[in-house]
PDB file of N, CA and C in Angstrom:
ATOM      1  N   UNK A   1      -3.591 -15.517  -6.540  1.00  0.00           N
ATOM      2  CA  UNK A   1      -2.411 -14.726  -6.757  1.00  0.00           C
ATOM      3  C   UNK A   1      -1.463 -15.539  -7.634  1.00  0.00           C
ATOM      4  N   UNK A   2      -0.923 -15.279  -8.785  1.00  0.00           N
ATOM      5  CA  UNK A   2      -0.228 -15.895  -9.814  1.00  0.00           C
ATOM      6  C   UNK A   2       1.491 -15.484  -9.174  1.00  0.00           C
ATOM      7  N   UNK A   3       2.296 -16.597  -9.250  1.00  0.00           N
ATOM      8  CA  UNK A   3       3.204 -16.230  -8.951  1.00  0.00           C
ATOM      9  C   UNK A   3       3.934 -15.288  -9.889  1.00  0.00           C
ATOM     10  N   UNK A   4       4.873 -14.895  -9.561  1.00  0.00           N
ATOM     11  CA  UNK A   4       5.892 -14.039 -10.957  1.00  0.00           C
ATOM     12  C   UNK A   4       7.085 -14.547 -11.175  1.00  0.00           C
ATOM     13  N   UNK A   5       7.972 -16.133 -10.461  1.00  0.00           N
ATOM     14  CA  UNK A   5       8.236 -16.751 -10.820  1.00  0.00           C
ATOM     15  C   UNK A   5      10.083 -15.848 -10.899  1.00  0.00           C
ATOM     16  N   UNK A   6      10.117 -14.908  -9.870  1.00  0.00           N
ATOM     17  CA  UNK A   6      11.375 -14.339 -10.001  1.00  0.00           C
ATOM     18  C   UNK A   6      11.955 -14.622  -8.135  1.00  0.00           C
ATOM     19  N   UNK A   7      12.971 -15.102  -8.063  1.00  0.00           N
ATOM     20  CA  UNK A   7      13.423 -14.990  -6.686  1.00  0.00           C
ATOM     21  C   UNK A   7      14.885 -14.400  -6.498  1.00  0.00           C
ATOM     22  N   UNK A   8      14.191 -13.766  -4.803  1.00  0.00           N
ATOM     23  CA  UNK A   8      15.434 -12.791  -4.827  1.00  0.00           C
ATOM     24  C   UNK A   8      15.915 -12.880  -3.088  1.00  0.00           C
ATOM     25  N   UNK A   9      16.956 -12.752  -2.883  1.00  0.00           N
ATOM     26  CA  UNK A   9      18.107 -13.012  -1.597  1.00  0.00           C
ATOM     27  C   UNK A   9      17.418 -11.806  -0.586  1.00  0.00           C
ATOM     28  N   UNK A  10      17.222 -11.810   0.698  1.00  0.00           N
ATOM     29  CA  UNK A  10      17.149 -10.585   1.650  1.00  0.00           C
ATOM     30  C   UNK A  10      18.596 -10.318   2.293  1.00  0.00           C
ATOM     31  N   UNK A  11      19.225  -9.117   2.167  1.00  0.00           N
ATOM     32  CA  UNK A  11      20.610  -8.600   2.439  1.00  0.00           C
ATOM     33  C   UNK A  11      20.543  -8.864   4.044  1.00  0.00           C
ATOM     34  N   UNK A  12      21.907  -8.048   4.125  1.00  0.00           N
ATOM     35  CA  UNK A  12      21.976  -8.110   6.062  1.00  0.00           C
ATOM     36  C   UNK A  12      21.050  -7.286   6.848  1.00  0.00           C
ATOM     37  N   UNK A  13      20.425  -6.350   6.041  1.00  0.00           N
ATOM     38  CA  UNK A  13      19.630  -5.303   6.456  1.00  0.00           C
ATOM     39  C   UNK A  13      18.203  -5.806   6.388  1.00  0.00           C
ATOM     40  N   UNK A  14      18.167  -6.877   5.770  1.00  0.00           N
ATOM     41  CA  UNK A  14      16.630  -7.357   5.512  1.00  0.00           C
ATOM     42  C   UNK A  14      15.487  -7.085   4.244  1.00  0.00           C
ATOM     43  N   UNK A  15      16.262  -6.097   3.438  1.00  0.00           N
ATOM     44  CA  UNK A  15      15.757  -5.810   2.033  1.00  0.00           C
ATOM     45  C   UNK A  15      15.958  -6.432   0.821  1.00  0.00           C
ATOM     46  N   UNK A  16      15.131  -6.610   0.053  1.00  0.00           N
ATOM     47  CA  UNK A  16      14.845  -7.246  -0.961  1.00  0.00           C
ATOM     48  C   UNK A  16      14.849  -5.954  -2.028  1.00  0.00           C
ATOM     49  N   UNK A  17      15.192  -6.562  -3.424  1.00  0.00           N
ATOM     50  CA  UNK A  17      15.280  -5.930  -4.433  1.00  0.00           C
ATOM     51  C   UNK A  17      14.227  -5.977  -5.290  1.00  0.00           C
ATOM     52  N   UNK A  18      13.451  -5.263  -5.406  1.00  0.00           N
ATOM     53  CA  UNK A  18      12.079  -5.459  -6.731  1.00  0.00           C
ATOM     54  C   UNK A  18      12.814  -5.445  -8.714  1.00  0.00           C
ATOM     55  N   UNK A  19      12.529  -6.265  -8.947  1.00  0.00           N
ATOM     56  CA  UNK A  19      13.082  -6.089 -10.450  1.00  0.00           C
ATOM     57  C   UNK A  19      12.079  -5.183 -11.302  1.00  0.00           C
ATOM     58  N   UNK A  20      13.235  -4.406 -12.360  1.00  0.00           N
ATOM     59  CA  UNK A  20      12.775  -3.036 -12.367  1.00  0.00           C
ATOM     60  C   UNK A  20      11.697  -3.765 -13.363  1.00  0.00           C
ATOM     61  N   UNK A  21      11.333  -4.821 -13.862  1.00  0.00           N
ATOM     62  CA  UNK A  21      10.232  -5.142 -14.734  1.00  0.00           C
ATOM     63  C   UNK A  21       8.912  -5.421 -14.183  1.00  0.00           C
ATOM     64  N   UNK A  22       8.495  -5.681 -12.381  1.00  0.00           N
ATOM     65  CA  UNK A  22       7.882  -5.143 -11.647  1.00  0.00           C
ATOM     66  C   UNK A  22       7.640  -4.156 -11.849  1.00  0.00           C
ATOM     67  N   UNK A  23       8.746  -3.178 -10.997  1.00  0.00           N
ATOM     68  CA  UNK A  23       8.391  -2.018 -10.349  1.00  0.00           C
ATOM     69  C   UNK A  23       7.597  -0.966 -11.869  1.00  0.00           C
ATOM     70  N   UNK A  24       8.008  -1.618 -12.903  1.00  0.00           N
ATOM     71  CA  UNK A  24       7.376  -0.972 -14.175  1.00  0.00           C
ATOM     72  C   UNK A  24       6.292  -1.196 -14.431  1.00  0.00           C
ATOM     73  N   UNK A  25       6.091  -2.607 -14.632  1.00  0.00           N
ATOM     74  CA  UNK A  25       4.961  -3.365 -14.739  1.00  0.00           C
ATOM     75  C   UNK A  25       3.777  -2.089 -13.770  1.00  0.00           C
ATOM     76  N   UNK A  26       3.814  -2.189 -12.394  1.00  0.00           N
ATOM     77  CA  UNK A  26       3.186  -2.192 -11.345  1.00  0.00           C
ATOM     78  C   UNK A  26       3.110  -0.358 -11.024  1.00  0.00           C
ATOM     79  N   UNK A  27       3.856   0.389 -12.289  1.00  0.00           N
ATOM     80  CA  UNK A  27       4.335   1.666 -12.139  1.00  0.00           C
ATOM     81  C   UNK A  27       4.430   2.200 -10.786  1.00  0.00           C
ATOM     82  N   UNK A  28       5.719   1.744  -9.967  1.00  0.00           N
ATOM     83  CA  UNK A  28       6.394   2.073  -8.554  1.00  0.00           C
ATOM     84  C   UNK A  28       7.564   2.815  -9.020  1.00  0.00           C
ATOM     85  N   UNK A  29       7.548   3.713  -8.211  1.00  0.00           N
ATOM     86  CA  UNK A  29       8.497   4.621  -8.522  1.00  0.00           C
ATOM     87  C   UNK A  29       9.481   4.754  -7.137  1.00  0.00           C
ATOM     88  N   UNK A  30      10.596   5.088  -7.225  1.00  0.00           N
ATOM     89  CA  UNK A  30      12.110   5.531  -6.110  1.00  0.00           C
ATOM     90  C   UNK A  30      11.285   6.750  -5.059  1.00  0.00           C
ATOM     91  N   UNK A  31      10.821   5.989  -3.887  1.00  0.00           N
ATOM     92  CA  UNK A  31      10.325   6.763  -3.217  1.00  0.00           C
ATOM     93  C   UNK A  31       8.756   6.207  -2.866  1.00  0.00           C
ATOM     94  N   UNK A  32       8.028   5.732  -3.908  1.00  0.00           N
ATOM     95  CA  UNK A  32       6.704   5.489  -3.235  1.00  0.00           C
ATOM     96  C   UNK A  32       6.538   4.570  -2.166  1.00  0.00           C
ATOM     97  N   UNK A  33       5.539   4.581  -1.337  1.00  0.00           N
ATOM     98  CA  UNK A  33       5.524   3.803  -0.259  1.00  0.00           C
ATOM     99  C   UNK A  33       4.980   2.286  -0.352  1.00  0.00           C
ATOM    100  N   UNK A  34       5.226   1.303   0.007  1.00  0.00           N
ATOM    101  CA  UNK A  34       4.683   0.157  -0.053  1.00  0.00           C
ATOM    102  C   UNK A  34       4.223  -0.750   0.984  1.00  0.00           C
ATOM    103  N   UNK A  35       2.665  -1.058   1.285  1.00  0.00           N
ATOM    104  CA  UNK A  35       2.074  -1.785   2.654  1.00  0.00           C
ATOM    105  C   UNK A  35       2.823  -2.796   2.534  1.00  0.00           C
ATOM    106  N   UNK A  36       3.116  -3.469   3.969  1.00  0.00           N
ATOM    107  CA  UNK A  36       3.494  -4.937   4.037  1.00  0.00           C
ATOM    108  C   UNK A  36       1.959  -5.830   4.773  1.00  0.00           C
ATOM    109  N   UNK A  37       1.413  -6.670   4.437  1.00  0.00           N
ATOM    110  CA  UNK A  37       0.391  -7.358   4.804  1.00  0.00           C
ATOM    111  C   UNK A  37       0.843  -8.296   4.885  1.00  0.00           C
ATOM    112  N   UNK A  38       0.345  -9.215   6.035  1.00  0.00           N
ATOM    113  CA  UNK A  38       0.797 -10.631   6.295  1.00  0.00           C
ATOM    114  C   UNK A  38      -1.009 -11.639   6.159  1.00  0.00           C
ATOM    115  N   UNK A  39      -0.694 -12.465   5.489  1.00  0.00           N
ATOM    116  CA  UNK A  39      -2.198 -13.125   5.011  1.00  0.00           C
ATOM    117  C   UNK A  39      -1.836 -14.630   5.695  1.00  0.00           C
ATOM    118  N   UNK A  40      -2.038 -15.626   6.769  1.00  0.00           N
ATOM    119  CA  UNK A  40      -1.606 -16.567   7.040  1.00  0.00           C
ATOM    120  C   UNK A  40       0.014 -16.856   7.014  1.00  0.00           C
ATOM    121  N   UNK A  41       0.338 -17.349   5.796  1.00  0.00           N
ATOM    122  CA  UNK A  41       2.082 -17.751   5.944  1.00  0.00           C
ATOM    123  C   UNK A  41       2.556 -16.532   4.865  1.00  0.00           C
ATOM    124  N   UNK A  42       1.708 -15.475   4.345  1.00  0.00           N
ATOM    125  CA  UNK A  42       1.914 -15.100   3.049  1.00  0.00           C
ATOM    126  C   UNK A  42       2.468 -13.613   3.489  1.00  0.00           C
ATOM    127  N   UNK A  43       3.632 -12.881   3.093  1.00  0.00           N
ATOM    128  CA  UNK A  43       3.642 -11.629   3.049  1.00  0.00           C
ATOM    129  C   UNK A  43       3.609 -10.763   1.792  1.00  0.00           C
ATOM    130  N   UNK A  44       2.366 -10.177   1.957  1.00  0.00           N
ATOM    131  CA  UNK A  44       2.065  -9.299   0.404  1.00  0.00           C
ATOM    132  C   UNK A  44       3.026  -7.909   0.799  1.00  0.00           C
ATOM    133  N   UNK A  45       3.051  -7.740  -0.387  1.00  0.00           N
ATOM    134  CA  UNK A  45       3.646  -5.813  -0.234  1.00  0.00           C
ATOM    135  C   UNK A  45       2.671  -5.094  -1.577  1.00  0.00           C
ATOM    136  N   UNK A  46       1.965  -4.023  -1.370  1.00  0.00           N
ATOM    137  CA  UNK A  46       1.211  -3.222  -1.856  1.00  0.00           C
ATOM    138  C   UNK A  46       1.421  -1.948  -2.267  1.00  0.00           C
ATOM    139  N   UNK A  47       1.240  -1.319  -3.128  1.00  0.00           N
ATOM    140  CA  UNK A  47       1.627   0.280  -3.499  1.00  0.00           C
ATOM    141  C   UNK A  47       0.685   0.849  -1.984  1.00  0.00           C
ATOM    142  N   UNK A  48       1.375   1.535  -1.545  1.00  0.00           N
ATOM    143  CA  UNK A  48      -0.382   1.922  -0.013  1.00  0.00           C
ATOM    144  C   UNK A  48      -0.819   3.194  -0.990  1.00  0.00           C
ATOM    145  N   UNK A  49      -2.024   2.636  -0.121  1.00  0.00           N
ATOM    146  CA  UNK A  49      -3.274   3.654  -0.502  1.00  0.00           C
ATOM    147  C   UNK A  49      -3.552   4.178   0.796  1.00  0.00           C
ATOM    148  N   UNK A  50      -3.449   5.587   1.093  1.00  0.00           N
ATOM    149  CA  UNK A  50      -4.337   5.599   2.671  1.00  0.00           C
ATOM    150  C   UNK A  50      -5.788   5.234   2.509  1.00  0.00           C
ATOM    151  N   UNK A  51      -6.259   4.820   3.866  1.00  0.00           N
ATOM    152  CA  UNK A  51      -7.321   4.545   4.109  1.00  0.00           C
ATOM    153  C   UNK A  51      -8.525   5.607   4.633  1.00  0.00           C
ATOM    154  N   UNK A  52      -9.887   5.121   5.073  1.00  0.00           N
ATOM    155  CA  UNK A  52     -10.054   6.548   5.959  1.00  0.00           C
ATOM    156  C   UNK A  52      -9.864   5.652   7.301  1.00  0.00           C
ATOM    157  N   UNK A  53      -9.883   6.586   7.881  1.00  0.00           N
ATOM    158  CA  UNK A  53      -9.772   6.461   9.478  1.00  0.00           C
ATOM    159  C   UNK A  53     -10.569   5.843  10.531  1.00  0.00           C
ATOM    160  N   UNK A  54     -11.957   5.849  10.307  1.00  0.00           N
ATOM    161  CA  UNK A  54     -13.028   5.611  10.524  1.00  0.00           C
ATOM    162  C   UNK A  54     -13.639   4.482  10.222  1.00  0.00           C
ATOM    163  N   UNK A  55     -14.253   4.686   8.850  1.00  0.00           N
ATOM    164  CA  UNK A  55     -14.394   3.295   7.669  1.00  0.00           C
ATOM    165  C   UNK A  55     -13.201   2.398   7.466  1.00  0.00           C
ATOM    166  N   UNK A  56     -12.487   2.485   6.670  1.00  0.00           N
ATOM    167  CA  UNK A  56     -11.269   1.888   6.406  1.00  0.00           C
ATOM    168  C   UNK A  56     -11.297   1.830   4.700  1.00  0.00           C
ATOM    169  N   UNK A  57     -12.442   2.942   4.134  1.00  0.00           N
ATOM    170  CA  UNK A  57     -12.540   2.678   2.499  1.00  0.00           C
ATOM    171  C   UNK A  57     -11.286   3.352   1.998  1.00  0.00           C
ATOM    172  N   UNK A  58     -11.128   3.095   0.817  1.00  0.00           N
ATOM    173  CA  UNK A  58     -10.104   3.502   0.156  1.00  0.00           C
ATOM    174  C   UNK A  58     -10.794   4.468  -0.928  1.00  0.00           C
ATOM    175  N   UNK A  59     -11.804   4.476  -0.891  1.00  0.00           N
ATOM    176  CA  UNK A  59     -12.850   5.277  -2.200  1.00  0.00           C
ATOM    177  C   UNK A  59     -12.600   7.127  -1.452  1.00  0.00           C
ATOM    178  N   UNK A  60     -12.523   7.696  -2.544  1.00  0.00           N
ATOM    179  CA  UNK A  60     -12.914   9.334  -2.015  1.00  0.00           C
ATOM    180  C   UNK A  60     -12.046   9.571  -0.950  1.00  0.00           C
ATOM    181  N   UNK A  61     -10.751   9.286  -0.385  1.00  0.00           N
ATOM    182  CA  UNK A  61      -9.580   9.544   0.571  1.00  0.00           C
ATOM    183  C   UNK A  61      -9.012  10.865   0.750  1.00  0.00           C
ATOM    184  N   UNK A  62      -9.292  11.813   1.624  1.00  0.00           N
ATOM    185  CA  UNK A  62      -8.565  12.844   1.708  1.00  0.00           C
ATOM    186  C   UNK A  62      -7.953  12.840   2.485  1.00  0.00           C
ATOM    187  N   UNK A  63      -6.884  14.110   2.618  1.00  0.00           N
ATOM    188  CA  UNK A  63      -6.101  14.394   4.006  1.00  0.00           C
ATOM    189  C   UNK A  63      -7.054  15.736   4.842  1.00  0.00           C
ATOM    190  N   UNK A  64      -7.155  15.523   6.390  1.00  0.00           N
ATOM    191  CA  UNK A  64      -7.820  16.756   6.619  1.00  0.00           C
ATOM    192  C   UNK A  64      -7.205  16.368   8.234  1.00  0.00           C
ATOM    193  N   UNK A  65      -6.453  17.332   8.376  1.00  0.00           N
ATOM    194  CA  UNK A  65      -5.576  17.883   9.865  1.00  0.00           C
ATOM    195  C   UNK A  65      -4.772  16.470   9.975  1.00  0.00           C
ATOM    196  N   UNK A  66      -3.494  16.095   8.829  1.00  0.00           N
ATOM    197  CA  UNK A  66      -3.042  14.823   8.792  1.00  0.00           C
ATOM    198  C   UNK A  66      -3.459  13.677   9.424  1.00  0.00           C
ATOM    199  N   UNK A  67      -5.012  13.961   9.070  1.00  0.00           N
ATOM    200  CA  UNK A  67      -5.679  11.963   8.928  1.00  0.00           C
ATOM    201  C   UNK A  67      -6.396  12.006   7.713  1.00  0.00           C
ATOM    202  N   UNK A  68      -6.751  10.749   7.115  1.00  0.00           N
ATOM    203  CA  UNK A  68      -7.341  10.608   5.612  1.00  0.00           C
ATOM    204  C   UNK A  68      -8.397  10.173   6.666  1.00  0.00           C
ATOM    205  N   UNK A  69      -9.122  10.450   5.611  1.00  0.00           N
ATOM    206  CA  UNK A  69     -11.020  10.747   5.465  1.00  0.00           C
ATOM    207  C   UNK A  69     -11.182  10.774   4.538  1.00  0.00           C
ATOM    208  N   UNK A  70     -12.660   9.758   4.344  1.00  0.00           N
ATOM    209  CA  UNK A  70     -13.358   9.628   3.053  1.00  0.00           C
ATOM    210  C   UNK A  70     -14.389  10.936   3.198  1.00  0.00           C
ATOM    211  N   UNK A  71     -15.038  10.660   2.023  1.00  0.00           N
ATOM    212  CA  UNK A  71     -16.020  12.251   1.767  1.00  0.00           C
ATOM    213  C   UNK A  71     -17.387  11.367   2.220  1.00  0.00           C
ATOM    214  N   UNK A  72     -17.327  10.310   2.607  1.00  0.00           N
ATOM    215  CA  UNK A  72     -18.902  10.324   3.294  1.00  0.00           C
ATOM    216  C   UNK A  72     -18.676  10.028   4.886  1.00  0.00           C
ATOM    217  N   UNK A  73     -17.425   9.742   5.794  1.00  0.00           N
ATOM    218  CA  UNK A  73     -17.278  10.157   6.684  1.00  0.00           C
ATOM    219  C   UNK A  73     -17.594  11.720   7.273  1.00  0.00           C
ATOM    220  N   UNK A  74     -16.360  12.435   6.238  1.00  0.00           N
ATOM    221  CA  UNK A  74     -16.737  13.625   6.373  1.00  0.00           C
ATOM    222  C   UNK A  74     -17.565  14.423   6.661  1.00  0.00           C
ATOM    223  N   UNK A  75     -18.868  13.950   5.463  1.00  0.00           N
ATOM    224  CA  UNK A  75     -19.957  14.487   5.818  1.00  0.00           C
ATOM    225  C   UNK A  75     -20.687  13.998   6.848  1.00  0.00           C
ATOM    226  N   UNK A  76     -20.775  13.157   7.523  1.00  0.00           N
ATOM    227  CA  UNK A  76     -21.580  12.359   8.951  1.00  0.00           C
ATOM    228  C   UNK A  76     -20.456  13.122   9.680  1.00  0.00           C
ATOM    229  N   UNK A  77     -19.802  13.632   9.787  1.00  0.00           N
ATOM    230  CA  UNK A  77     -18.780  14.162  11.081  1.00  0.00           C
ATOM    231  C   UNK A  77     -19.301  15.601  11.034  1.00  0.00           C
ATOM    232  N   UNK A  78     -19.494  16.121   9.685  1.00  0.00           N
ATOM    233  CA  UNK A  78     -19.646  17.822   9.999  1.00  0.00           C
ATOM    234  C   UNK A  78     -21.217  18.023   9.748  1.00  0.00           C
ATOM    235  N   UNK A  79     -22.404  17.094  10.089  1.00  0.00           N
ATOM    236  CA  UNK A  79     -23.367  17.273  10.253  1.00  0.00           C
ATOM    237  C   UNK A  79     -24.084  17.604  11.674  1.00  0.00           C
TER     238      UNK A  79
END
């Protein structure tokens, strides 16, 4: 992981500011959601992707009765 070599203050609320040359870079937009992952001492933040439910792939992700499912879950479930 290459650093990006920008540092930034956490307010009283605990939020941090992304610089908009990120959030461009990385095309994040006012509103999208972002994972927080903790890796040893490390906290990543991620654009999220849902997962499936089951597997945990990120490939072929749908929504079906608000849970994501992949399409080869799917099909092993409605066989």
């Amino acid at each position: 992981m290459k650093p990006a070599g920008i540092v930034r203050k956490v307010d009283q609320l605990g939020r941090i500011v992304l610089p908009k040359s990120l959030r461009s870079r990385f095309k994040m937009n006012e509103g999208d959601s972002v994972e927080i992952l903790v890796q040893g001492d490390q906290i990543i933040l991620e654009r999220y992707r849902p997962r499936c439910v089951f597997c945990s792939t990120l490939e072929d992700v749908m929504e079906f009765k608000e849970k994501h499912i992949c399409a080869a879950c799917m099909r092993a479930v409605t066989r």
